[in-house]
PDB file of N, CA and C in Angstrom:
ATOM      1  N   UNK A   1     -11.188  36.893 -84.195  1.00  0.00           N
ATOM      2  CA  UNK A   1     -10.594  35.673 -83.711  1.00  0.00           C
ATOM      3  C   UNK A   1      -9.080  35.808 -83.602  1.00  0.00           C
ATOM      4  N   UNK A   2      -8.418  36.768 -84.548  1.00  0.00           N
ATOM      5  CA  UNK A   2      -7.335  36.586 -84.577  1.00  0.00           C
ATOM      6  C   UNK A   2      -6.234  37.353 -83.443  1.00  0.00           C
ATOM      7  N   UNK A   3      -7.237  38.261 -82.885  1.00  0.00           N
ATOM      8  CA  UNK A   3      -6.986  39.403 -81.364  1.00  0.00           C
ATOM      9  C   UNK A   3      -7.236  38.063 -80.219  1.00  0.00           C
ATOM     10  N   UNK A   4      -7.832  37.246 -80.343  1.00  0.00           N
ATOM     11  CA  UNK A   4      -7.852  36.537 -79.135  1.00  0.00           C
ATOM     12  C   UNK A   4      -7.023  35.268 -79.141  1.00  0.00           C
ATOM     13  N   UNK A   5      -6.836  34.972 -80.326  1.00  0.00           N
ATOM     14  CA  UNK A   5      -5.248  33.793 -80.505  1.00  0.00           C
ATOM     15  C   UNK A   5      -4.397  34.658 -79.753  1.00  0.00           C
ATOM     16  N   UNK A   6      -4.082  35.900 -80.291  1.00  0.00           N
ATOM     17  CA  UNK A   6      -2.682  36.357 -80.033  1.00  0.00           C
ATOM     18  C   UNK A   6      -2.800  36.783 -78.022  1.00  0.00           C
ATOM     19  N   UNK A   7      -4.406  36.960 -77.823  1.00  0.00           N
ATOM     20  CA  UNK A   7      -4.233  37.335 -76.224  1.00  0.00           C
ATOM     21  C   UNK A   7      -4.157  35.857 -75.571  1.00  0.00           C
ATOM     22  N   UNK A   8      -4.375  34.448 -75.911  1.00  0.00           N
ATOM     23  CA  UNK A   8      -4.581  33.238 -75.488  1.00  0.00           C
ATOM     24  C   UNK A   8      -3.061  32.718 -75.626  1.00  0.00           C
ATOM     25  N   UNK A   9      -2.452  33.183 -76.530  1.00  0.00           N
ATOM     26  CA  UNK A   9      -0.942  32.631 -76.682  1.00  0.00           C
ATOM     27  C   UNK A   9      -0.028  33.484 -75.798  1.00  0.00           C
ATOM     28  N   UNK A  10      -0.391  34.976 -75.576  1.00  0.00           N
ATOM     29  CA  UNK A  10       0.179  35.639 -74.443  1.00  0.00           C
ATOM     30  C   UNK A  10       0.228  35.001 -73.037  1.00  0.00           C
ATOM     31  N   UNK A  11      -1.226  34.571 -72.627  1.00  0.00           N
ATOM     32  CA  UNK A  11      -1.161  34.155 -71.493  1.00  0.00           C
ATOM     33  C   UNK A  11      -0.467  32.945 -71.147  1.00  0.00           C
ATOM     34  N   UNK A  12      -0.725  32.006 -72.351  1.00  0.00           N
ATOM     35  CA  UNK A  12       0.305  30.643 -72.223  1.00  0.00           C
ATOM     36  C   UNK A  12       1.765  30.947 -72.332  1.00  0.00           C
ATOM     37  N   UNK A  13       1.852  31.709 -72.731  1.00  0.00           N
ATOM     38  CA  UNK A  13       3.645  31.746 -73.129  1.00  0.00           C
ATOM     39  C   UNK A  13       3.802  32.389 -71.721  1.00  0.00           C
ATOM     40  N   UNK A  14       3.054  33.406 -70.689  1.00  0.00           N
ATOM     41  CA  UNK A  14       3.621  34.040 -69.604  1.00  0.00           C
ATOM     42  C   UNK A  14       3.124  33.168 -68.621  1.00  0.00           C
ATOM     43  N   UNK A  15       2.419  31.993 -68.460  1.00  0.00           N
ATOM     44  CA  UNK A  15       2.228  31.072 -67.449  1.00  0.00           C
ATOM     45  C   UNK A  15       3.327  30.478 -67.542  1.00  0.00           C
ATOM     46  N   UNK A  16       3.917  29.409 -68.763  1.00  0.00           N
ATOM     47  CA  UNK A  16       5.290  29.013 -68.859  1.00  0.00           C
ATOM     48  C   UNK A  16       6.261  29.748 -68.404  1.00  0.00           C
ATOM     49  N   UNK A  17       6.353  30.838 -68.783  1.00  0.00           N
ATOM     50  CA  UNK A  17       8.016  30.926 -68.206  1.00  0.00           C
ATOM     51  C   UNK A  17       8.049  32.112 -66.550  1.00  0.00           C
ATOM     52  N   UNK A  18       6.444  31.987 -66.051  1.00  0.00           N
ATOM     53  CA  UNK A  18       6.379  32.581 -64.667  1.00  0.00           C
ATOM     54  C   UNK A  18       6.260  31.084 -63.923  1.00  0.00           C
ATOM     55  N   UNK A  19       5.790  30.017 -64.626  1.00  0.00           N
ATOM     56  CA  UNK A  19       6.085  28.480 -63.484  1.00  0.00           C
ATOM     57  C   UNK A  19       4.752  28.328 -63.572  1.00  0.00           C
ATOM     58  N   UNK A  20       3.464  28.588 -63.974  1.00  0.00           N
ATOM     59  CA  UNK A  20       2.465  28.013 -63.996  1.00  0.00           C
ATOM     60  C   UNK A  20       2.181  26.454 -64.510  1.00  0.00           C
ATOM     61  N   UNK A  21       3.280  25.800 -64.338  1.00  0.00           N
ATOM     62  CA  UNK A  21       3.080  24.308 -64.692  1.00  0.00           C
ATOM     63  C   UNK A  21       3.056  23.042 -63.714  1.00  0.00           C
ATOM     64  N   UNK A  22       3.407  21.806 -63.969  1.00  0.00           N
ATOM     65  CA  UNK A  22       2.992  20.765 -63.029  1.00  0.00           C
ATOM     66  C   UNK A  22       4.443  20.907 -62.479  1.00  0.00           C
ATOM     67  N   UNK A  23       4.392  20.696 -61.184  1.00  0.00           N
ATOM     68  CA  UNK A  23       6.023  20.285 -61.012  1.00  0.00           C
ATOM     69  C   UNK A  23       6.288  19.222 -61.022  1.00  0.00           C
ATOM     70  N   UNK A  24       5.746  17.801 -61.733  1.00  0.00           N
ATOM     71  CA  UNK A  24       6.296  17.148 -62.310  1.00  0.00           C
ATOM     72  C   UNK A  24       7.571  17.091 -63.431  1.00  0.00           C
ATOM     73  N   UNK A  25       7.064  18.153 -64.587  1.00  0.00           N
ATOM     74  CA  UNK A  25       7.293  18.726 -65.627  1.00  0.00           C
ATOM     75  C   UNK A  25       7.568  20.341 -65.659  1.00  0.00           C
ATOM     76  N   UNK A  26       8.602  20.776 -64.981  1.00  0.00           N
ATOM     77  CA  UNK A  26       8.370  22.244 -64.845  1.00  0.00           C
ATOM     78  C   UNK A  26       8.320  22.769 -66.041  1.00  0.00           C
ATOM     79  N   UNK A  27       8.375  22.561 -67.265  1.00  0.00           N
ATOM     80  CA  UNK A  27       8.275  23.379 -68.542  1.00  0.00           C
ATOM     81  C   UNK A  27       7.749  22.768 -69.465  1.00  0.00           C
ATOM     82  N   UNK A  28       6.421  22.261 -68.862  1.00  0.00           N
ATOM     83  CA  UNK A  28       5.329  21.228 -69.565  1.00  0.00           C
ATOM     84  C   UNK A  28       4.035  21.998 -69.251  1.00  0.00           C
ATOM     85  N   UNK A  29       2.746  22.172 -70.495  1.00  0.00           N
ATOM     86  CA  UNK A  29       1.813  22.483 -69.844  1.00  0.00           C
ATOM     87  C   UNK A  29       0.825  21.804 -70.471  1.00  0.00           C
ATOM     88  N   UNK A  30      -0.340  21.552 -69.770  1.00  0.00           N
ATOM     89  CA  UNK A  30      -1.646  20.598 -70.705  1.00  0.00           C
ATOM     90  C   UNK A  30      -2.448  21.728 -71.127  1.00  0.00           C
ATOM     91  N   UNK A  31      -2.875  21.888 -71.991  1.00  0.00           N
ATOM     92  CA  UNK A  31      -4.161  22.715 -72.764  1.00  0.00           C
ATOM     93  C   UNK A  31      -5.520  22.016 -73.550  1.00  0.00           C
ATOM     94  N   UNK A  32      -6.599  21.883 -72.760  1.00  0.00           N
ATOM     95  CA  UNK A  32      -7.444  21.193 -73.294  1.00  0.00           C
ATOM     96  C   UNK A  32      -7.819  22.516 -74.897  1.00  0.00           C
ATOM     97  N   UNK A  33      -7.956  21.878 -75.996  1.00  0.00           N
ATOM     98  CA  UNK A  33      -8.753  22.432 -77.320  1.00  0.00           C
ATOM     99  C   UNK A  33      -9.825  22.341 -77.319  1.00  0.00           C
ATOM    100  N   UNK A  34     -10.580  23.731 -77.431  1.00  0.00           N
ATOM    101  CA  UNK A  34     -11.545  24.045 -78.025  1.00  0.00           C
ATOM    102  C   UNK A  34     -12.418  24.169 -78.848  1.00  0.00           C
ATOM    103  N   UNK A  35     -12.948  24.361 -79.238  1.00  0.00           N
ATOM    104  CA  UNK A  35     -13.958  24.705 -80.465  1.00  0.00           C
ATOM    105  C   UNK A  35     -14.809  25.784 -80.775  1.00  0.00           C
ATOM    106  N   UNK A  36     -14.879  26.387 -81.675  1.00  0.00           N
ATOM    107  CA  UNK A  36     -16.175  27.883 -81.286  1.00  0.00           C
ATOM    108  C   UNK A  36     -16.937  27.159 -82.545  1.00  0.00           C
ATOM    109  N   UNK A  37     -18.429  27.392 -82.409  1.00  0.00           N
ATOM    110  CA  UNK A  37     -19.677  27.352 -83.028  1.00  0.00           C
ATOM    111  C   UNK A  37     -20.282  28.688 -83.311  1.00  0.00           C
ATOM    112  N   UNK A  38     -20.952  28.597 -84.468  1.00  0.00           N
ATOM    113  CA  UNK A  38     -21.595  29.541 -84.886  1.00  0.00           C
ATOM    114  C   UNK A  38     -23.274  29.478 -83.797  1.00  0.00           C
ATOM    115  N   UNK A  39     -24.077  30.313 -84.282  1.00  0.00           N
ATOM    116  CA  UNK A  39     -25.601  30.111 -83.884  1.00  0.00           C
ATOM    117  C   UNK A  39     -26.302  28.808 -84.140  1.00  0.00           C
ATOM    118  N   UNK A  40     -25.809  28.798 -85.226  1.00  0.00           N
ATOM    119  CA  UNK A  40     -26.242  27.199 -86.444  1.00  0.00           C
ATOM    120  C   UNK A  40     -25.608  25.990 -85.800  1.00  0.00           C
ATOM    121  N   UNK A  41     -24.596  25.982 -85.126  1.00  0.00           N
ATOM    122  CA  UNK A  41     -23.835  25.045 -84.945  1.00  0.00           C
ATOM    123  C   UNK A  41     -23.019  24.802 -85.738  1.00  0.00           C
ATOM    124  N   UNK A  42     -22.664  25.664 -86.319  1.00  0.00           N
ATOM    125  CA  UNK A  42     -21.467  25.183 -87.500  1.00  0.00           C
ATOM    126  C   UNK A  42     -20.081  25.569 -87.180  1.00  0.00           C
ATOM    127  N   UNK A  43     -19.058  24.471 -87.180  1.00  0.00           N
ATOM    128  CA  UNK A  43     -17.665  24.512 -86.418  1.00  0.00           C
ATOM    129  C   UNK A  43     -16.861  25.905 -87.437  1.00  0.00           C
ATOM    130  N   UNK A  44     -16.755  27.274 -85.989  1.00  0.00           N
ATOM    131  CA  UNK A  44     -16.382  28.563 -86.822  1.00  0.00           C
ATOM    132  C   UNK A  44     -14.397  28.520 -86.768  1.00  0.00           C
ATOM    133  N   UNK A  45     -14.320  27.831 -85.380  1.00  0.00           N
ATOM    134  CA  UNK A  45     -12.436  27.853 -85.369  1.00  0.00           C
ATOM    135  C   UNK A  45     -12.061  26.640 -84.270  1.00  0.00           C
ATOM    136  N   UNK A  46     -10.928  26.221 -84.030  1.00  0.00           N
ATOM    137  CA  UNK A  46     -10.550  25.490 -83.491  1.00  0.00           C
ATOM    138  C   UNK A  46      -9.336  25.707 -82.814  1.00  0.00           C
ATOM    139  N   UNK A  47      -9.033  25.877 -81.277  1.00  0.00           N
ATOM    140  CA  UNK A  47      -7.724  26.136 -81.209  1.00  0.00           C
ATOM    141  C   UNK A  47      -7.397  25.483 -79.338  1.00  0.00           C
ATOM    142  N   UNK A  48      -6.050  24.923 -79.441  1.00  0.00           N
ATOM    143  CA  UNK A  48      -5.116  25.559 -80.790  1.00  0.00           C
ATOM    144  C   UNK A  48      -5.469  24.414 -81.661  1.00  0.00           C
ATOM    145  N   UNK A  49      -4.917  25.096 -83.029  1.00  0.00           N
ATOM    146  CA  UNK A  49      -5.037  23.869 -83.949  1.00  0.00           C
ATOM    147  C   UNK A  49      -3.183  23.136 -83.751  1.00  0.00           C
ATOM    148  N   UNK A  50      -3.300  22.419 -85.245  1.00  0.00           N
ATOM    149  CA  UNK A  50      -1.842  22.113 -85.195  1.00  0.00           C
ATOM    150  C   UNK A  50      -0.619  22.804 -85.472  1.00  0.00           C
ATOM    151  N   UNK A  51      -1.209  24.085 -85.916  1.00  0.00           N
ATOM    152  CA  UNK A  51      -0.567  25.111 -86.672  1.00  0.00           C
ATOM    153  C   UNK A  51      -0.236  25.724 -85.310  1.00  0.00           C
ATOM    154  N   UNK A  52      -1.130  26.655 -83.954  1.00  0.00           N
ATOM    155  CA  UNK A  52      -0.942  27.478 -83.307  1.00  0.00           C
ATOM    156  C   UNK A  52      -0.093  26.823 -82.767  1.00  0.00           C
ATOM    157  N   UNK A  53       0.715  27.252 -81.852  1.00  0.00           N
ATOM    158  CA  UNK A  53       1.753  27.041 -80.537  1.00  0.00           C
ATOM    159  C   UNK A  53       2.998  26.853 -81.115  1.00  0.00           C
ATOM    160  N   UNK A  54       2.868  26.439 -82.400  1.00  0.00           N
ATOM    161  CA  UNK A  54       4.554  26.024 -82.501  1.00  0.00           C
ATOM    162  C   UNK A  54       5.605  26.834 -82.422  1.00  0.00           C
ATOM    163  N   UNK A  55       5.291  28.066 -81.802  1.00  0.00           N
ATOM    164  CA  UNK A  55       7.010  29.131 -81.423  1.00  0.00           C
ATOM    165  C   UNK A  55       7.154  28.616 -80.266  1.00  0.00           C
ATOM    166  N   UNK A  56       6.059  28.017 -79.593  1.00  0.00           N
ATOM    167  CA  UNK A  56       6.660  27.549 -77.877  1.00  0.00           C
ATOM    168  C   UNK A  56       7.750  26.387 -78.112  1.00  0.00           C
ATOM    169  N   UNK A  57       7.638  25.779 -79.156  1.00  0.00           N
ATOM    170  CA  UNK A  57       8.222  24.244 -78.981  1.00  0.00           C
ATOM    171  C   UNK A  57       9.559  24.265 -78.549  1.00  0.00           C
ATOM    172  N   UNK A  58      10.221  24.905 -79.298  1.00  0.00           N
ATOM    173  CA  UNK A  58      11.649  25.074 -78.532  1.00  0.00           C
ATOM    174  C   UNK A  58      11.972  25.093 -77.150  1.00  0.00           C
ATOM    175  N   UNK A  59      11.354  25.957 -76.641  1.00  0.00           N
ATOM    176  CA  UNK A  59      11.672  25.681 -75.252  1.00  0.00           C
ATOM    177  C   UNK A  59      10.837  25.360 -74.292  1.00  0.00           C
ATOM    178  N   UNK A  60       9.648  24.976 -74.507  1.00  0.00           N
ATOM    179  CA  UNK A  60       8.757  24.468 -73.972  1.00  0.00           C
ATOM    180  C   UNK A  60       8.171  23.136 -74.691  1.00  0.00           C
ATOM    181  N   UNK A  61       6.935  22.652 -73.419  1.00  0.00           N
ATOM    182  CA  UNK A  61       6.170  21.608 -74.162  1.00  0.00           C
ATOM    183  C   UNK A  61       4.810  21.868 -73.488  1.00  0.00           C
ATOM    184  N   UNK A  62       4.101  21.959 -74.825  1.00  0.00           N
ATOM    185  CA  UNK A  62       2.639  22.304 -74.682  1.00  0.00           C
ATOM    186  C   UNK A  62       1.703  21.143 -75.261  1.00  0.00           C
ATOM    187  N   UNK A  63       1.300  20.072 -74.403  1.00  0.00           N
ATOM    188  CA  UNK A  63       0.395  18.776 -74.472  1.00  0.00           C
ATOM    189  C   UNK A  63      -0.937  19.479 -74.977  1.00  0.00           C
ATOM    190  N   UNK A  64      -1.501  19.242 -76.258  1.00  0.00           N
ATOM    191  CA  UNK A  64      -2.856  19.406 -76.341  1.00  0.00           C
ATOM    192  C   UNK A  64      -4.135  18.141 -76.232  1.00  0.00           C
ATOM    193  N   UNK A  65      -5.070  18.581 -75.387  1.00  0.00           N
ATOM    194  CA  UNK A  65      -6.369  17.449 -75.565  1.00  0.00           C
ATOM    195  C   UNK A  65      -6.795  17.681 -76.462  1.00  0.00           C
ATOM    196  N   UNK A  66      -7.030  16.863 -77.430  1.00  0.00           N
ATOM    197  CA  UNK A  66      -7.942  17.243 -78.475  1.00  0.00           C
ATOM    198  C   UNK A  66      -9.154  16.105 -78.304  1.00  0.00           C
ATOM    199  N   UNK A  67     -10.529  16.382 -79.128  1.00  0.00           N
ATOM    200  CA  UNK A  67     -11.317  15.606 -79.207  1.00  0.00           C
ATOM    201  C   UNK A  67     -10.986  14.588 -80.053  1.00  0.00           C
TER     202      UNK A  67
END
C-alpha cells in the first residue's frame, strides 16, 4: 500500500504543477477518496486520509470527497 500512496501522490503533485486543474481555480484540484476492502469486506485503507496530502498544502489546494 505504501508503493502506491507514494505513486498516487506522484501523479497528483505532477497534474498540479503541469495545469491539470479547473481553470476556475488554476491550483485547485478535487480528489474523490477511496476505500480498499479486504475479501471479507473489511475496511483495509483509506486514502487520502487526513494525514496524506499535506506537503501539497502550501502551494496548492487539494479538495477531498469524502464519504
Amino acid at each position: 500500500m505504501d508503493v502506491c500512496k507514494k505513486c498516487i501522490d506522484s501523479l497528483l503533485y505532477e497534474m498540479l504543477i503541469n495545469g491539470f486543474t479547473t481553470k476556475q481555480q488554476p491550483n485547485e484540484l478535487l480528489v474523490q477518496q477511496i476505500k480498499v476492502i479486504d475479501i471479507d469486506g473489511n475496511l483495509k485503507n483509506v486514502y487520502p486520509s487526513k494525514v496524506d496530502l499535506v506537503d501539497f498544502e502550501e502551494n496548492f489546494s487539494i479538495n477531498v470527497v469524502r464519504e
